[in-house]
PDB file of N, CA and C in Angstrom:
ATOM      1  N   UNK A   1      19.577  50.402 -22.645  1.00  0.00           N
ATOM      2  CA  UNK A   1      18.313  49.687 -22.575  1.00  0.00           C
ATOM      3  C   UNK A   1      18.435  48.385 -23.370  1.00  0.00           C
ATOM      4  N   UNK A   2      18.192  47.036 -22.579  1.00  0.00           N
ATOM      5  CA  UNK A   2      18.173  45.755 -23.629  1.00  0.00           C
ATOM      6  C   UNK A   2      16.842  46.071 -24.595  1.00  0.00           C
ATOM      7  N   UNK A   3      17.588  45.297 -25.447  1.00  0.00           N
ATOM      8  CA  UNK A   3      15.954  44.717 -26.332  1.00  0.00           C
ATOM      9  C   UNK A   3      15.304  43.717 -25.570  1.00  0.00           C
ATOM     10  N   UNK A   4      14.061  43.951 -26.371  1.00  0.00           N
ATOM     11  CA  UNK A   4      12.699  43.019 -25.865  1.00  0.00           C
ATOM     12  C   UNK A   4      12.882  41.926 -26.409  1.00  0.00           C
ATOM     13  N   UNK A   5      12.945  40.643 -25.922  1.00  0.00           N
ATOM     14  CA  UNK A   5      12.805  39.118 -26.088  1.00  0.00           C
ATOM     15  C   UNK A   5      14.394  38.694 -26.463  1.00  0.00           C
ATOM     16  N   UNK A   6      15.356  39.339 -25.762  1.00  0.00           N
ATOM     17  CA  UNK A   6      16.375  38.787 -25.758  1.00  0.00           C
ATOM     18  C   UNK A   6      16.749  37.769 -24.319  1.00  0.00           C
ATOM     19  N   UNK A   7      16.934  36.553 -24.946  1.00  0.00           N
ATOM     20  CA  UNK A   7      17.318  35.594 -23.381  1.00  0.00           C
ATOM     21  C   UNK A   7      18.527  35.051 -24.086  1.00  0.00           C
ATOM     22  N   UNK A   8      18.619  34.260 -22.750  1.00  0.00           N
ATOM     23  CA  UNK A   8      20.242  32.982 -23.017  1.00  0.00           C
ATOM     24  C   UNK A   8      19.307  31.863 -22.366  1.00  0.00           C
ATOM     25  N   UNK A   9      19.660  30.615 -22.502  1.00  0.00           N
ATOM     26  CA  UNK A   9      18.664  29.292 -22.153  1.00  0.00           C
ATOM     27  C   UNK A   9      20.433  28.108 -22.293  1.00  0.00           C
ATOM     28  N   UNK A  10      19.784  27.297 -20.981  1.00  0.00           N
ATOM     29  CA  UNK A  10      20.839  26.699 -20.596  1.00  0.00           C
ATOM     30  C   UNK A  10      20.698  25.735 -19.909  1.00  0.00           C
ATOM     31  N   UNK A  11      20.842  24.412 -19.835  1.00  0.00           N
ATOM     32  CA  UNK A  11      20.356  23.347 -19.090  1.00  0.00           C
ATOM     33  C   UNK A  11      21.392  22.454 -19.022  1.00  0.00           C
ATOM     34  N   UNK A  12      21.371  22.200 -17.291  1.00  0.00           N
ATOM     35  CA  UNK A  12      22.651  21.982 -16.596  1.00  0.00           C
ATOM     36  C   UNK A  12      21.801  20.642 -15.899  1.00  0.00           C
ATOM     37  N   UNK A  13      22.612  19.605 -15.394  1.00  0.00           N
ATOM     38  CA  UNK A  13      22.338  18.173 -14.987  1.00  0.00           C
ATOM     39  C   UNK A  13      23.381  17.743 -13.867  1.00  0.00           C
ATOM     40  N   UNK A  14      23.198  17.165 -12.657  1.00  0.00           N
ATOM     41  CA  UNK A  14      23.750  17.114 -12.019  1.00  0.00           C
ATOM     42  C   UNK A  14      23.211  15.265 -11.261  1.00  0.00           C
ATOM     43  N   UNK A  15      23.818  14.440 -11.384  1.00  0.00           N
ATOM     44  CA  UNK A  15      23.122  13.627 -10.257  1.00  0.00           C
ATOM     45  C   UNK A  15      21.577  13.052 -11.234  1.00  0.00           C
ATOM     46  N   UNK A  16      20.896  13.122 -10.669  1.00  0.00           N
ATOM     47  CA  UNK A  16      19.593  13.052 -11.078  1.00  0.00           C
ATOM     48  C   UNK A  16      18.916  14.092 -11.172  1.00  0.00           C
ATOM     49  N   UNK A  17      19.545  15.349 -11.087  1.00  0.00           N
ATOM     50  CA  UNK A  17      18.386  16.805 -11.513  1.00  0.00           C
ATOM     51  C   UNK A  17      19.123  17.462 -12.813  1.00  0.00           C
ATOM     52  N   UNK A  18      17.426  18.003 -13.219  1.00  0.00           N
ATOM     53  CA  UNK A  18      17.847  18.827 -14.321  1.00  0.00           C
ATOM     54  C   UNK A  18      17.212  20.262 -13.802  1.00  0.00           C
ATOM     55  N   UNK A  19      17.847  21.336 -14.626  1.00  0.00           N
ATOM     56  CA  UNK A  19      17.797  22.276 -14.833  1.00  0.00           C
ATOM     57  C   UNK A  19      17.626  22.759 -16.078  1.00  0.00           C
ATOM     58  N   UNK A  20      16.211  23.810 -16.518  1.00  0.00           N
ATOM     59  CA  UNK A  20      16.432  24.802 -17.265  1.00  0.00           C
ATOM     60  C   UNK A  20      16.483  26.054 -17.155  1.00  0.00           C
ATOM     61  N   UNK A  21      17.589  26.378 -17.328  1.00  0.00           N
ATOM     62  CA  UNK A  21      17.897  28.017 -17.207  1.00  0.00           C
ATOM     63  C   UNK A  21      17.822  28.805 -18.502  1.00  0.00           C
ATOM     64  N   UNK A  22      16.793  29.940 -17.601  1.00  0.00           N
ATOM     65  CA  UNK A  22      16.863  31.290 -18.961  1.00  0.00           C
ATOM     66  C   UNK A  22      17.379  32.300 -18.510  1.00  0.00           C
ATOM     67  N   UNK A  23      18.426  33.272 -18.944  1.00  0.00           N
ATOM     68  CA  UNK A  23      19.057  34.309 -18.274  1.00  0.00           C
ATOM     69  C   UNK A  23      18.531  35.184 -19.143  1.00  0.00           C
ATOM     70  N   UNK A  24      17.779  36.626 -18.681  1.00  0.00           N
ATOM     71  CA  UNK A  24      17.467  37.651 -19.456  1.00  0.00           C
ATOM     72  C   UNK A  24      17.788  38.695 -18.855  1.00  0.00           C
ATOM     73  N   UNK A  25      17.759  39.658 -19.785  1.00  0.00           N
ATOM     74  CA  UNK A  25      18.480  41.183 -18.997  1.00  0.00           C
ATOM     75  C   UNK A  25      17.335  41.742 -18.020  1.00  0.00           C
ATOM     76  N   UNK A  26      17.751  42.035 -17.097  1.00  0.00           N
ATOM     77  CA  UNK A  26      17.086  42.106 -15.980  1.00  0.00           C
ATOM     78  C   UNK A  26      17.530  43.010 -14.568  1.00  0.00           C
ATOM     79  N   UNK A  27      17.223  43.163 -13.327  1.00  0.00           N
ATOM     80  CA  UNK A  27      17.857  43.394 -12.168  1.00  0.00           C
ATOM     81  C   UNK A  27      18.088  42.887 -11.320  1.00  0.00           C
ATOM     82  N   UNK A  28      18.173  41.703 -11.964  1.00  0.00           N
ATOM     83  CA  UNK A  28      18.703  40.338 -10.475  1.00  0.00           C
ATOM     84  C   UNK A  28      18.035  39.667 -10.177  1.00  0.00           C
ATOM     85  N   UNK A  29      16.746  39.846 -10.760  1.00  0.00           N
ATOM     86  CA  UNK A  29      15.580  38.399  -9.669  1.00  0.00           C
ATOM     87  C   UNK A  29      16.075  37.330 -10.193  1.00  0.00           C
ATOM     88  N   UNK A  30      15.978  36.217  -9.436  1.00  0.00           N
ATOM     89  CA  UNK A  30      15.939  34.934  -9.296  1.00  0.00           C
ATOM     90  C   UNK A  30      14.809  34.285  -8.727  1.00  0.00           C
ATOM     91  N   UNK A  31      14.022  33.742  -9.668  1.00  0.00           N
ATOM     92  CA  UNK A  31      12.754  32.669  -9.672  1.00  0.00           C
ATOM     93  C   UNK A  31      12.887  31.175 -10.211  1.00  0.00           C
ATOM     94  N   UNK A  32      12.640  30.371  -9.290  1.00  0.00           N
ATOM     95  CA  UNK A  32      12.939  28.709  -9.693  1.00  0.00           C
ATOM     96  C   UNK A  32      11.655  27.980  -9.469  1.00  0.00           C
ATOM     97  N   UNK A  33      11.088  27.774 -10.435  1.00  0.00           N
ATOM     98  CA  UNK A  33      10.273  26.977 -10.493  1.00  0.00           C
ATOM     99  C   UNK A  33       8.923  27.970  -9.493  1.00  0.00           C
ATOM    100  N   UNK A  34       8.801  28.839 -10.282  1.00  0.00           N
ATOM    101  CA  UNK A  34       8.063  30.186 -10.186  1.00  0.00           C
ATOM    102  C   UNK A  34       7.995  30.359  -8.542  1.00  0.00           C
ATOM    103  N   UNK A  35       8.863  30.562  -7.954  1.00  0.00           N
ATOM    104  CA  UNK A  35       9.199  30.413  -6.405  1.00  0.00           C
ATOM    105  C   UNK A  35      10.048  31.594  -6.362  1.00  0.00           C
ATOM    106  N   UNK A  36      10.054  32.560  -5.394  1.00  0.00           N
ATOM    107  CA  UNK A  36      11.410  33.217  -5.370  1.00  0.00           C
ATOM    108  C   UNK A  36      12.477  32.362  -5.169  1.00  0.00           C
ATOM    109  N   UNK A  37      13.814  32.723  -5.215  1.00  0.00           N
ATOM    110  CA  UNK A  37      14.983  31.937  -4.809  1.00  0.00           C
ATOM    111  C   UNK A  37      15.058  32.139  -3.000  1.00  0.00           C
ATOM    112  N   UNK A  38      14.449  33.000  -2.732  1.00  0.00           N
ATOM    113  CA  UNK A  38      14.252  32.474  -0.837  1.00  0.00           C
ATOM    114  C   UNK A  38      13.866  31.365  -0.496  1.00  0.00           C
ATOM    115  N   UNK A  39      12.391  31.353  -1.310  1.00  0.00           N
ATOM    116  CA  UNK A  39      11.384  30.382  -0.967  1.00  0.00           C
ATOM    117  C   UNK A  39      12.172  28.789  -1.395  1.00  0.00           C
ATOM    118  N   UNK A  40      12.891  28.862  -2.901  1.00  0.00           N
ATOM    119  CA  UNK A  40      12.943  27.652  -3.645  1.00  0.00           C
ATOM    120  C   UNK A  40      14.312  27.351  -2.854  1.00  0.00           C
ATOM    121  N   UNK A  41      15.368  27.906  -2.249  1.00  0.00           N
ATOM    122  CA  UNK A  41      16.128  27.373  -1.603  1.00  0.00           C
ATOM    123  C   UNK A  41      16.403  27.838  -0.025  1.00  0.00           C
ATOM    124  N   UNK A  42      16.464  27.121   0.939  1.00  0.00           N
ATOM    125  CA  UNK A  42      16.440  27.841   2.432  1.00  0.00           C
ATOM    126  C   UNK A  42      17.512  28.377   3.276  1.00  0.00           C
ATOM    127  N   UNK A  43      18.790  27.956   3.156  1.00  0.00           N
ATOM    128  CA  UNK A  43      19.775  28.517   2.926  1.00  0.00           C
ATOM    129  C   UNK A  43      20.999  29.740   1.941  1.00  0.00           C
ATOM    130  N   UNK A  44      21.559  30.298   2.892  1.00  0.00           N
ATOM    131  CA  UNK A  44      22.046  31.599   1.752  1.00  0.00           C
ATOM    132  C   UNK A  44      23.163  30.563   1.386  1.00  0.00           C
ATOM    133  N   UNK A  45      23.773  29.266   1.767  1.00  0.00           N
ATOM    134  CA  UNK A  45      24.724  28.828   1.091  1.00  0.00           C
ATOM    135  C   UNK A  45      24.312  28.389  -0.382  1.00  0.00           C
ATOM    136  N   UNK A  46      23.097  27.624  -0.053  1.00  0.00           N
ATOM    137  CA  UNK A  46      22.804  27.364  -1.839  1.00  0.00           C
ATOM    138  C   UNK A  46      22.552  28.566  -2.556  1.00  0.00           C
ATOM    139  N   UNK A  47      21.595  30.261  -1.890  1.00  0.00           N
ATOM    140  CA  UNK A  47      21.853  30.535  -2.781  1.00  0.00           C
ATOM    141  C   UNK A  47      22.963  31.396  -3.396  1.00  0.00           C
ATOM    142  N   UNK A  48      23.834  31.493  -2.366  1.00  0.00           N
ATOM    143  CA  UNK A  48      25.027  31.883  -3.013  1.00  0.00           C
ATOM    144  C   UNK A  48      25.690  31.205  -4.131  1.00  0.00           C
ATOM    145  N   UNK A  49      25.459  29.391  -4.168  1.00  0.00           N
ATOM    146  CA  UNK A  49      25.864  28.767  -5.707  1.00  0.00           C
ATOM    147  C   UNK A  49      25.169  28.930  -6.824  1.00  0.00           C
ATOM    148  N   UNK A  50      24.067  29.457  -6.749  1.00  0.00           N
ATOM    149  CA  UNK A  50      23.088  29.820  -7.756  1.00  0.00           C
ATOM    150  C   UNK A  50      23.609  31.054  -8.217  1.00  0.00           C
ATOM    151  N   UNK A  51      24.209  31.804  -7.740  1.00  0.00           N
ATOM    152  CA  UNK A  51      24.472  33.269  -7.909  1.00  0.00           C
ATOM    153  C   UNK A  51      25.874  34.122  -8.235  1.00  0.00           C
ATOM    154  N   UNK A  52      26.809  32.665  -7.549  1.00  0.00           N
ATOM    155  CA  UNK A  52      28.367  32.603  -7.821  1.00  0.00           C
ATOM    156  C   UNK A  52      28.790  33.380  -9.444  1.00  0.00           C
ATOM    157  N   UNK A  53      28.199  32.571  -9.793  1.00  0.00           N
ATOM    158  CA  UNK A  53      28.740  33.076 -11.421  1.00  0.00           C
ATOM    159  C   UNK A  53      28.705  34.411 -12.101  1.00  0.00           C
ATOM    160  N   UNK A  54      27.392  34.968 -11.779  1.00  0.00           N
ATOM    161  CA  UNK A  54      26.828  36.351 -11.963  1.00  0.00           C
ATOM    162  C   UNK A  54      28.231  36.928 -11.155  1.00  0.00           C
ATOM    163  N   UNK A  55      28.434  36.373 -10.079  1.00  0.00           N
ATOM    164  CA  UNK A  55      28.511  38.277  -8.975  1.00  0.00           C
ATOM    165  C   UNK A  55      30.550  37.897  -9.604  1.00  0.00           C
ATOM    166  N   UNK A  56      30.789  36.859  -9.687  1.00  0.00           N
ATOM    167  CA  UNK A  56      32.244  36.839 -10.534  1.00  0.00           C
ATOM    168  C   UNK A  56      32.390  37.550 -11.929  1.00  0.00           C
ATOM    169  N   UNK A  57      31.388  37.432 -12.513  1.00  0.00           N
ATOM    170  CA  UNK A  57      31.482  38.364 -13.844  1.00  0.00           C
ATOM    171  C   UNK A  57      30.661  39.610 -13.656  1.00  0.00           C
ATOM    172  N   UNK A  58      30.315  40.185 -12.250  1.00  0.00           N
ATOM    173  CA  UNK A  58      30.148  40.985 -12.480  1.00  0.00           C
ATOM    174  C   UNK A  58      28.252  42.092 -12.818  1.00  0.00           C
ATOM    175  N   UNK A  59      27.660  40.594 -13.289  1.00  0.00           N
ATOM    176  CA  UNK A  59      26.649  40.916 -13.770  1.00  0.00           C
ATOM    177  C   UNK A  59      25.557  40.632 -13.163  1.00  0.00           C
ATOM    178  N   UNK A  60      25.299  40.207 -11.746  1.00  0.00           N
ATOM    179  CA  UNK A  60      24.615  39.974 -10.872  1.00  0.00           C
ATOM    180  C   UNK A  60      23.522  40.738 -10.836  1.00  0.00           C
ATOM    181  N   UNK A  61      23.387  41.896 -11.182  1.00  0.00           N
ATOM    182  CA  UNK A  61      22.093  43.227 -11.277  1.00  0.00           C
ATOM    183  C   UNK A  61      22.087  43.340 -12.698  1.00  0.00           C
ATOM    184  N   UNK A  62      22.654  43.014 -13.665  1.00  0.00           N
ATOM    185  CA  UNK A  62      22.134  42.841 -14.938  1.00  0.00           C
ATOM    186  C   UNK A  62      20.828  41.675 -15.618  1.00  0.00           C
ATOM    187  N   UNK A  63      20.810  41.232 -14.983  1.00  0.00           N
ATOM    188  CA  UNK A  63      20.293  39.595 -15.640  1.00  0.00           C
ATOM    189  C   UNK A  63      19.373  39.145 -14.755  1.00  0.00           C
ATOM    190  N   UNK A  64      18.055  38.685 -15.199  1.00  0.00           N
ATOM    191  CA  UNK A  64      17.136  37.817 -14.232  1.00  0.00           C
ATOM    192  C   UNK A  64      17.699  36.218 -14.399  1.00  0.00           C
ATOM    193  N   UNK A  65      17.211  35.655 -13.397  1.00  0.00           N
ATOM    194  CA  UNK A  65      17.112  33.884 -13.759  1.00  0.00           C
ATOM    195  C   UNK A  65      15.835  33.647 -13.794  1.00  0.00           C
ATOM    196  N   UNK A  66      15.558  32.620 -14.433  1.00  0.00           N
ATOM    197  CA  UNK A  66      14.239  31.989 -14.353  1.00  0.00           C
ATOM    198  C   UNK A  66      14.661  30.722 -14.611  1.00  0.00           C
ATOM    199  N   UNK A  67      14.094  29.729 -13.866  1.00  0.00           N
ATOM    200  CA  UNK A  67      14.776  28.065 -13.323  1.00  0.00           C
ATOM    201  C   UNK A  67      13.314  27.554 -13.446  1.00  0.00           C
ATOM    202  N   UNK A  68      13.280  26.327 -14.357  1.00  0.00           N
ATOM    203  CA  UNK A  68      12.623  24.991 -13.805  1.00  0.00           C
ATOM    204  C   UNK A  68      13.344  23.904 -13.226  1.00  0.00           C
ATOM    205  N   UNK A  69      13.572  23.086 -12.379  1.00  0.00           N
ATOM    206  CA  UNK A  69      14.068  22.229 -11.777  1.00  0.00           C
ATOM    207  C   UNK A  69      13.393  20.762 -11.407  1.00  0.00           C
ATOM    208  N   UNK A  70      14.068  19.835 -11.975  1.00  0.00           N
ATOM    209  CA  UNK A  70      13.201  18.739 -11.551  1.00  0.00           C
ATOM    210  C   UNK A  70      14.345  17.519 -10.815  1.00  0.00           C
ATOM    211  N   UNK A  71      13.975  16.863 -10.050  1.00  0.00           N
ATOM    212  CA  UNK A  71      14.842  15.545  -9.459  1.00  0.00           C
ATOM    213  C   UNK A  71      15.623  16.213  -8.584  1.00  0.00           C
ATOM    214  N   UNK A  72      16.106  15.272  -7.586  1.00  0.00           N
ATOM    215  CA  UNK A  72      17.149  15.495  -6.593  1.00  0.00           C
ATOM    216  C   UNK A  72      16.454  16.544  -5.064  1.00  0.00           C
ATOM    217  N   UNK A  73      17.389  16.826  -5.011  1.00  0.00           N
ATOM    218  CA  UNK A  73      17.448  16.890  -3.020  1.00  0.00           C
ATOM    219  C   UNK A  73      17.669  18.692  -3.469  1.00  0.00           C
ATOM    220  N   UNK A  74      17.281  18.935  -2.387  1.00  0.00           N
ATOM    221  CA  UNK A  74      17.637  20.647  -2.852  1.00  0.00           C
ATOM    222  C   UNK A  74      18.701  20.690  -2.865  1.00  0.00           C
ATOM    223  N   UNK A  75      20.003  20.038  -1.758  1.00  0.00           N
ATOM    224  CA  UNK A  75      21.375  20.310  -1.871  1.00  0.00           C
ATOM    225  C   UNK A  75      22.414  20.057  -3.591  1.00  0.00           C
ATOM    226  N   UNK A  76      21.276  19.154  -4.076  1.00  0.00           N
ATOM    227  CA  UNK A  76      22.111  18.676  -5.674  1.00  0.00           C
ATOM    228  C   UNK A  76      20.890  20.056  -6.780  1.00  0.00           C
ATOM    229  N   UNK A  77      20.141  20.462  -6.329  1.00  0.00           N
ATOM    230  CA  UNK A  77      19.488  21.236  -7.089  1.00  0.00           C
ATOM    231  C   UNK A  77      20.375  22.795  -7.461  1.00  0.00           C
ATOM    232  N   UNK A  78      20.982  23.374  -6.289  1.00  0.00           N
ATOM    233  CA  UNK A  78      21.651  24.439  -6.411  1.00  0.00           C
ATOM    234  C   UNK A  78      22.822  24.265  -7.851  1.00  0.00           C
ATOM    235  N   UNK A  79      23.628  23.705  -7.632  1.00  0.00           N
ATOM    236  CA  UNK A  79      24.883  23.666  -8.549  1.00  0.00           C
ATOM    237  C   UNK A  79      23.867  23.623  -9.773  1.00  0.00           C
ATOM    238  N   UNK A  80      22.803  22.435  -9.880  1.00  0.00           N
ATOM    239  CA  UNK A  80      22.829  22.749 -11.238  1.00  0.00           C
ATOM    240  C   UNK A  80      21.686  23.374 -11.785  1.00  0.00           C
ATOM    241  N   UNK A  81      21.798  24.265 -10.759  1.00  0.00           N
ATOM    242  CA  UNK A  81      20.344  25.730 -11.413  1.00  0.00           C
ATOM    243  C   UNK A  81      21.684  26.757 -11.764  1.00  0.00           C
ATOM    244  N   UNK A  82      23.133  27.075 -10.837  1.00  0.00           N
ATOM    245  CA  UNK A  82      23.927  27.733 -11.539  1.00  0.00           C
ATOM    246  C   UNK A  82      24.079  28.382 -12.853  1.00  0.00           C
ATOM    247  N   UNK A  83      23.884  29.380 -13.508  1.00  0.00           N
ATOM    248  CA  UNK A  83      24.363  29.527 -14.615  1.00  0.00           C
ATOM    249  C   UNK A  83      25.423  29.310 -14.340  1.00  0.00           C
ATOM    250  N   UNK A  84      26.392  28.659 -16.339  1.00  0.00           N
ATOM    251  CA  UNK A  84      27.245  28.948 -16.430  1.00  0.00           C
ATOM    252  C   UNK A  84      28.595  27.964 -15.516  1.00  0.00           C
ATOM    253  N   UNK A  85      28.004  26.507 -15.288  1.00  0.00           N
ATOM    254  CA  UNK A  85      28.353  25.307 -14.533  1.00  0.00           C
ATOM    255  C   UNK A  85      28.534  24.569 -15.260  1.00  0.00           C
ATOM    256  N   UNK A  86      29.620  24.138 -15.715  1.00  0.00           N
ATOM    257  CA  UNK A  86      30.025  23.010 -16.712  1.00  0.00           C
ATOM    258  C   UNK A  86      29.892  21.713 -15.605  1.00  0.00           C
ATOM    259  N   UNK A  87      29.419  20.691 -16.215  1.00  0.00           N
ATOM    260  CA  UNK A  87      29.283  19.503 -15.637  1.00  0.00           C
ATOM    261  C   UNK A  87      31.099  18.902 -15.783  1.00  0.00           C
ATOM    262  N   UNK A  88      31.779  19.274 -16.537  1.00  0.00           N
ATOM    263  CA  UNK A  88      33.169  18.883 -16.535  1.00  0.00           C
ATOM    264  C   UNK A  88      33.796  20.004 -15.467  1.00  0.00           C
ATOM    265  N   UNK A  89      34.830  19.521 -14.788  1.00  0.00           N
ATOM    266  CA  UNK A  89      35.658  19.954 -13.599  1.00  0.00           C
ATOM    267  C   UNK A  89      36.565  21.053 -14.390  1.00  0.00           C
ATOM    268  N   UNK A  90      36.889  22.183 -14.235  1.00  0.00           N
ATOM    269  CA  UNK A  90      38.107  23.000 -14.596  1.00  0.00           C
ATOM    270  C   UNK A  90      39.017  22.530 -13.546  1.00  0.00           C
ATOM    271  N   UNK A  91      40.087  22.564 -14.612  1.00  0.00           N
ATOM    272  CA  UNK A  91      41.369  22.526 -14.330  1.00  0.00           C
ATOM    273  C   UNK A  91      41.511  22.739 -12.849  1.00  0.00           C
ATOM    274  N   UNK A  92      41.492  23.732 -12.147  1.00  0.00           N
ATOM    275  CA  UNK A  92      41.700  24.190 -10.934  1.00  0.00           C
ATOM    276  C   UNK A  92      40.917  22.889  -9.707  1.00  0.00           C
ATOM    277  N   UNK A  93      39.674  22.456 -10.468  1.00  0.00           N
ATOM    278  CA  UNK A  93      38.873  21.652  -9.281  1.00  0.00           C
ATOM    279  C   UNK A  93      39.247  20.306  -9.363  1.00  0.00           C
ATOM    280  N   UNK A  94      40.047  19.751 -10.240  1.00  0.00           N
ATOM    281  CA  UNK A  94      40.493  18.525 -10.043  1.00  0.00           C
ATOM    282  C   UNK A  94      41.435  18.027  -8.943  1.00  0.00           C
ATOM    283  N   UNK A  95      41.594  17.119  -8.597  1.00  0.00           N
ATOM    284  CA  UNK A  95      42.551  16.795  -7.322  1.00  0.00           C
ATOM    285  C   UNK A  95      43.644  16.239  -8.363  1.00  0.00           C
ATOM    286  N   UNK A  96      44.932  16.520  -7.492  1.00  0.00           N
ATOM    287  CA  UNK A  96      46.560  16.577  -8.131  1.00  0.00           C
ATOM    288  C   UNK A  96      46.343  15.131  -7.897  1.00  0.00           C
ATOM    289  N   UNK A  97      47.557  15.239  -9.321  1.00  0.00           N
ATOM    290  CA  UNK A  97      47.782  13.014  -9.221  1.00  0.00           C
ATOM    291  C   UNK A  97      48.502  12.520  -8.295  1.00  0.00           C
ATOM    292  N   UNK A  98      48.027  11.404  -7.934  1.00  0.00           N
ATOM    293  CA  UNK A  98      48.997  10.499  -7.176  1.00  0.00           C
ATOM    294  C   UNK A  98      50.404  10.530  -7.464  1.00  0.00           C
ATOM    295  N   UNK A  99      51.236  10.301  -5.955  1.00  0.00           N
ATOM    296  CA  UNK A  99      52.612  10.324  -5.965  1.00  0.00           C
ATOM    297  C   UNK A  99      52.393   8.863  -6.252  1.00  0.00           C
ATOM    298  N   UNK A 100      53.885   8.493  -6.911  1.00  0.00           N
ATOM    299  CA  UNK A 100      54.457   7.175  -7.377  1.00  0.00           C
ATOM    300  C   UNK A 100      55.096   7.249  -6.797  1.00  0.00           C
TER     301      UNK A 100
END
């Protein structure tokens, strides 16, 4: 059983949108900008980027989201409602250097 009033809070920027994210122990809902995540995004591709991170570690039915979101297009809104989205590229997502 979690404790009561335990969260994580996290605010991610992309483009011209911000995001604040609160992750609390939970069973998976996702609410953005007091919207379900059906309603707040219309495609399962975005919300599969909203959700990426959870279901890689695993914890996808552990944890609620709760999202405010402001600026941008819904397509730049997904990445950065993501938990757990570094605005810097890992290693892996960079493109290889130019041949000389």
């Amino acid at each position: 059983m979690a404790a009561a009033g335990i969260q994580y809070y996290g605010t991610g920027r992309r483009k011209t949108s911000t995001a604040r994210v609160f992750l609390r122990p939970g069973t998976g809902g996702i609410v953005i900008n007091r919207k379900p995540i059906e309603q707040a995004f219309p495609t399962e591709a975005l919300r599969t980027q909203i959700r990426q991170p959870l279901s890689v570690t695993e914890t996808a039915d552990k944890f609620d989201i709760l999202a405010t979101i402001a600026g941008g297009l819904v397509g730049v809104l997904a990445p950065t409602a993501s938990p757990g989205r570094s605005s810097e590229p890992r290693q892996e997502e960079r493109p290889p250097p130019p041949d000389h």
